[in-house]
C-alpha atoms as a PDB file:
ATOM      1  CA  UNK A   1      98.630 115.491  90.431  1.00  0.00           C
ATOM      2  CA  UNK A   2      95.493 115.610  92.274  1.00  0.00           C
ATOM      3  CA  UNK A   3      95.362 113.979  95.761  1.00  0.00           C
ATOM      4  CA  UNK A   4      92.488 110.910  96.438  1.00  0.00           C
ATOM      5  CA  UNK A   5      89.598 112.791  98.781  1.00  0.00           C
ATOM      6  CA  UNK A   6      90.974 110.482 101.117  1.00  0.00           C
ATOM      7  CA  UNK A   7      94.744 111.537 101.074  1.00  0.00           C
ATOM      8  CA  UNK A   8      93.604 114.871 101.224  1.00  0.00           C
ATOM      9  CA  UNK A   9      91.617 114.387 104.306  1.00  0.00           C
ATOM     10  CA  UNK A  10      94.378 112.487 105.875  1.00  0.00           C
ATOM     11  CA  UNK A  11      97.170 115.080 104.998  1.00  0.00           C
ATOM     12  CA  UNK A  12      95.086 117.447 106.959  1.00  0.00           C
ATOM     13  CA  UNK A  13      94.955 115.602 109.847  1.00  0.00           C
ATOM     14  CA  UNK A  14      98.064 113.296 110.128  1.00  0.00           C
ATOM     15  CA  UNK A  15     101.074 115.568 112.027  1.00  0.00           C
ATOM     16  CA  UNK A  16     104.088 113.450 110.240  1.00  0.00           C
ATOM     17  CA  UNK A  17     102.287 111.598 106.981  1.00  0.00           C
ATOM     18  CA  UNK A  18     106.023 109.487 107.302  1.00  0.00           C
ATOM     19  CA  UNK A  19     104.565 107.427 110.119  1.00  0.00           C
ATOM     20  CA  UNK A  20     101.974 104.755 110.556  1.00  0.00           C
ATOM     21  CA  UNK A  21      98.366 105.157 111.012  1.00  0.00           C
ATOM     22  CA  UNK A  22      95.028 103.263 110.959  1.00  0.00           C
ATOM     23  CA  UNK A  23      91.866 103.663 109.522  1.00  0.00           C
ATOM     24  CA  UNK A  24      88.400 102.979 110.559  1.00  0.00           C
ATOM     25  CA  UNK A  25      85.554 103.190 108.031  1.00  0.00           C
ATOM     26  CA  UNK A  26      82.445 102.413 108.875  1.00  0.00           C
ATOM     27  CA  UNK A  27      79.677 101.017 106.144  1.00  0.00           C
ATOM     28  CA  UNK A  28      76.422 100.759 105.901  1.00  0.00           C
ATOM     29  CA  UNK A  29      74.538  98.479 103.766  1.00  0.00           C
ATOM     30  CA  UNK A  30      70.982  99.539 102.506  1.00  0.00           C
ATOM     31  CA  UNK A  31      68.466  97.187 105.079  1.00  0.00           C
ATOM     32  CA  UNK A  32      68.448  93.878 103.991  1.00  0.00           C
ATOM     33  CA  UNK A  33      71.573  93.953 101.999  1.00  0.00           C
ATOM     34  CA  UNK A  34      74.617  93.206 104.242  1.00  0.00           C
ATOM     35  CA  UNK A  35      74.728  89.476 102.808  1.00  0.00           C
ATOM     36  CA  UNK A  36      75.299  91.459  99.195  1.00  0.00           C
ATOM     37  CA  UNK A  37      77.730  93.885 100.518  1.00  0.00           C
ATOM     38  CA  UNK A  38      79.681  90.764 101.797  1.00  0.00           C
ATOM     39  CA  UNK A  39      79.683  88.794  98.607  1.00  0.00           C
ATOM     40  CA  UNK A  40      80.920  91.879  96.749  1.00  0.00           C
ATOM     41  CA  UNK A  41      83.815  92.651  98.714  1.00  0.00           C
ATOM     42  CA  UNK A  42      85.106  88.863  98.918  1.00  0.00           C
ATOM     43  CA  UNK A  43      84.266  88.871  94.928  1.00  0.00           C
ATOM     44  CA  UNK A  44      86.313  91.662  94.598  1.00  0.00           C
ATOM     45  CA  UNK A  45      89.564  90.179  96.171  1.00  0.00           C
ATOM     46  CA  UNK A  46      90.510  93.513  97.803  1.00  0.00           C
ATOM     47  CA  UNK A  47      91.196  91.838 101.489  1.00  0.00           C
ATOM     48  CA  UNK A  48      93.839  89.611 100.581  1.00  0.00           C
ATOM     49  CA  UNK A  49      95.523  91.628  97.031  1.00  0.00           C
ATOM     50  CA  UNK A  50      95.703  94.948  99.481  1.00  0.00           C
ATOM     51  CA  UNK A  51      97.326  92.700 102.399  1.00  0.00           C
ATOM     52  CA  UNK A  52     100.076  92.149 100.008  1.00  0.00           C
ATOM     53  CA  UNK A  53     100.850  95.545  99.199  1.00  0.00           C
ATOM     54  CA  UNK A  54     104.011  96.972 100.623  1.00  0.00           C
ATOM     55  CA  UNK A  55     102.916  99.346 103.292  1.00  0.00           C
ATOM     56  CA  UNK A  56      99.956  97.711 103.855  1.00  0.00           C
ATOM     57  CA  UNK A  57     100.148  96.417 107.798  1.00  0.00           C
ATOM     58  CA  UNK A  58      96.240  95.343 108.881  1.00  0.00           C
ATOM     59  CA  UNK A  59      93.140  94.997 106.170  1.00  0.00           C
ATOM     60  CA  UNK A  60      90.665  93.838 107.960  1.00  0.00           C
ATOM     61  CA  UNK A  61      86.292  93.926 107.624  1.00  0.00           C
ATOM     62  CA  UNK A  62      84.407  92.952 110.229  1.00  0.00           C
ATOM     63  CA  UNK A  63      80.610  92.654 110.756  1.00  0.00           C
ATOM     64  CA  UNK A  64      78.597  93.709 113.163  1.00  0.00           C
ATOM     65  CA  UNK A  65      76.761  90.607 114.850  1.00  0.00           C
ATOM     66  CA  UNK A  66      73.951  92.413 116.371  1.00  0.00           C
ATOM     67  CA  UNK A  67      73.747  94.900 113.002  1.00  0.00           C
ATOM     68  CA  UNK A  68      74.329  92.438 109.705  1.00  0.00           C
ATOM     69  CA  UNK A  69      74.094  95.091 107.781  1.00  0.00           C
ATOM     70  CA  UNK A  70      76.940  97.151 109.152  1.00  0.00           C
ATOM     71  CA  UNK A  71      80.667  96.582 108.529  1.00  0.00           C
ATOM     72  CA  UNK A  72      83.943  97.967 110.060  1.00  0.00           C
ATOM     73  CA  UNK A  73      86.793  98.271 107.722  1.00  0.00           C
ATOM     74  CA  UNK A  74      89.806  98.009 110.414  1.00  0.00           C
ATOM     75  CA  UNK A  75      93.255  99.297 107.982  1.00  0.00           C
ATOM     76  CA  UNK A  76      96.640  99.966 109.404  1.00  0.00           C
ATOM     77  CA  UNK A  77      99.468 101.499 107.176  1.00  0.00           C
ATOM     78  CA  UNK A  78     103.091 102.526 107.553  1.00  0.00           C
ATOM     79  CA  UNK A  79     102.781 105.977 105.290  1.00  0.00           C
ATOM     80  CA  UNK A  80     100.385 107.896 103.983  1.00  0.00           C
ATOM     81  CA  UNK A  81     102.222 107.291 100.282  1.00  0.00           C
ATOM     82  CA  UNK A  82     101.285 103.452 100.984  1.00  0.00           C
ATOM     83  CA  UNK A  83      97.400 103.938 101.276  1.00  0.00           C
ATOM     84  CA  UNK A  84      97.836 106.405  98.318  1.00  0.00           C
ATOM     85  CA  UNK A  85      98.954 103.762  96.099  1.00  0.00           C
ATOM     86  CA  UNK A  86      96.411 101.418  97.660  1.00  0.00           C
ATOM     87  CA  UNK A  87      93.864 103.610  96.897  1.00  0.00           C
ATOM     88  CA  UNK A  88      94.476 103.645  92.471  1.00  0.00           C
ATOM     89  CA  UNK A  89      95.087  99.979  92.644  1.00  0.00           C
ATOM     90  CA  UNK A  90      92.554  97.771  90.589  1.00  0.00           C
ATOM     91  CA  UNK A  91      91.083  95.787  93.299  1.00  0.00           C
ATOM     92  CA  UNK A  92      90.285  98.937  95.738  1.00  0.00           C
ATOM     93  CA  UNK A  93      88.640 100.258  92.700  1.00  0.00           C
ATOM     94  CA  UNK A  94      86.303  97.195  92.325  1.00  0.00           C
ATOM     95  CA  UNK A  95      85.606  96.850  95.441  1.00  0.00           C
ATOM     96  CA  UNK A  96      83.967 100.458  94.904  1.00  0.00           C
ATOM     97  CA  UNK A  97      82.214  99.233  91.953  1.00  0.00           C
ATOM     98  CA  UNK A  98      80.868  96.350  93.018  1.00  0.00           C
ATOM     99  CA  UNK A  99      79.652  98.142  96.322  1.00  0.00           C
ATOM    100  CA  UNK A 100      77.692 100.762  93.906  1.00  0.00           C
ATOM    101  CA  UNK A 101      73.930 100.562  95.011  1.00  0.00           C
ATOM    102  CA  UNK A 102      74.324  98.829  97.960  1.00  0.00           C
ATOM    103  CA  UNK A 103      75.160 100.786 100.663  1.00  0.00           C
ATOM    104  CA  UNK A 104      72.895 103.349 102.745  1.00  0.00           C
ATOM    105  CA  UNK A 105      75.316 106.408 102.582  1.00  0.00           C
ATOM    106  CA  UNK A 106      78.901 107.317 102.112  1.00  0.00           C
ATOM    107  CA  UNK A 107      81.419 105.398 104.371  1.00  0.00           C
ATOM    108  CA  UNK A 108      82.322 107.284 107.826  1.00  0.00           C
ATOM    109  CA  UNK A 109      85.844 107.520 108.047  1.00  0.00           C
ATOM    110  CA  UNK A 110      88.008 107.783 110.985  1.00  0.00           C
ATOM    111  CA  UNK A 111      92.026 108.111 111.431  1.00  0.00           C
ATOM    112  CA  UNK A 112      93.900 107.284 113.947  1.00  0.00           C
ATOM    113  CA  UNK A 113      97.131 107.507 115.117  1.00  0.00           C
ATOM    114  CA  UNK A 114      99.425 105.673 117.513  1.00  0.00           C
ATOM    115  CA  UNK A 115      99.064 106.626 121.239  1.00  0.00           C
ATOM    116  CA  UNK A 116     101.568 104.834 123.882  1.00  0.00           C
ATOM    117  CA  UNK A 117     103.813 102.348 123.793  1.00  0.00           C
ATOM    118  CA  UNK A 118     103.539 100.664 120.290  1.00  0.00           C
ATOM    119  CA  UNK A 119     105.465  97.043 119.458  1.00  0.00           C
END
């Protein structure tokens, strides 16, 4: 089976892909569009069906108030096999299709890992 570009890029990076991690993906609506990129994720249900996922720990956008048409996709998981899964479920697939056209280039994605103390 072939890996999600995402898993793959993660696997590569992640030292123990047994452990939790976050995401940060950055996206960037085409000018003038942010209001559209909104209404397309919250039509596409992916924030609160992916918060019920086992594995899944944080799912959170956020938008920029100084930048409306920038977002921050904040995601926390407890294995890289959970965001695997998360990544061929129905909603995270419509979320992609219903953000087709509207945003300015291909999200920026950054991983992170747990440093310190963690609760």
């Amino acid at each position: 089976m072939n890996d999600h570009p995402i898993v793959a890029m993660l696997r590569r990076k992640l030292a123990d892909s047994s452990q939790p991690f976050g995401i940060m993906a950055d996206l960037n609506a085409l000018p003038g569009r942010g209001d559209e990129v909104a209404t397309a994720i919250a039509g596409s249900q992916v924030i609160p069906l992916t918060r019920l996922e086992a594995g899944c720990i944080a799912y959170d956008l956020y938008r920029d108030t100084d930048a409306p048409d920038c977002f921050v996709m904040h995601e926390r998981w407890s294995n890289l096999d959970a965001l695997a899964v998360h990544l061929a479920t129905a909603h995270f697939n419509a979320a992609g299709a219903a953000l087709a056209g509207l945003l300015a280039k291909t999200p920026t994605v950054r991983v992170l890992t747990p440093a310190g103390e963690q609760p």
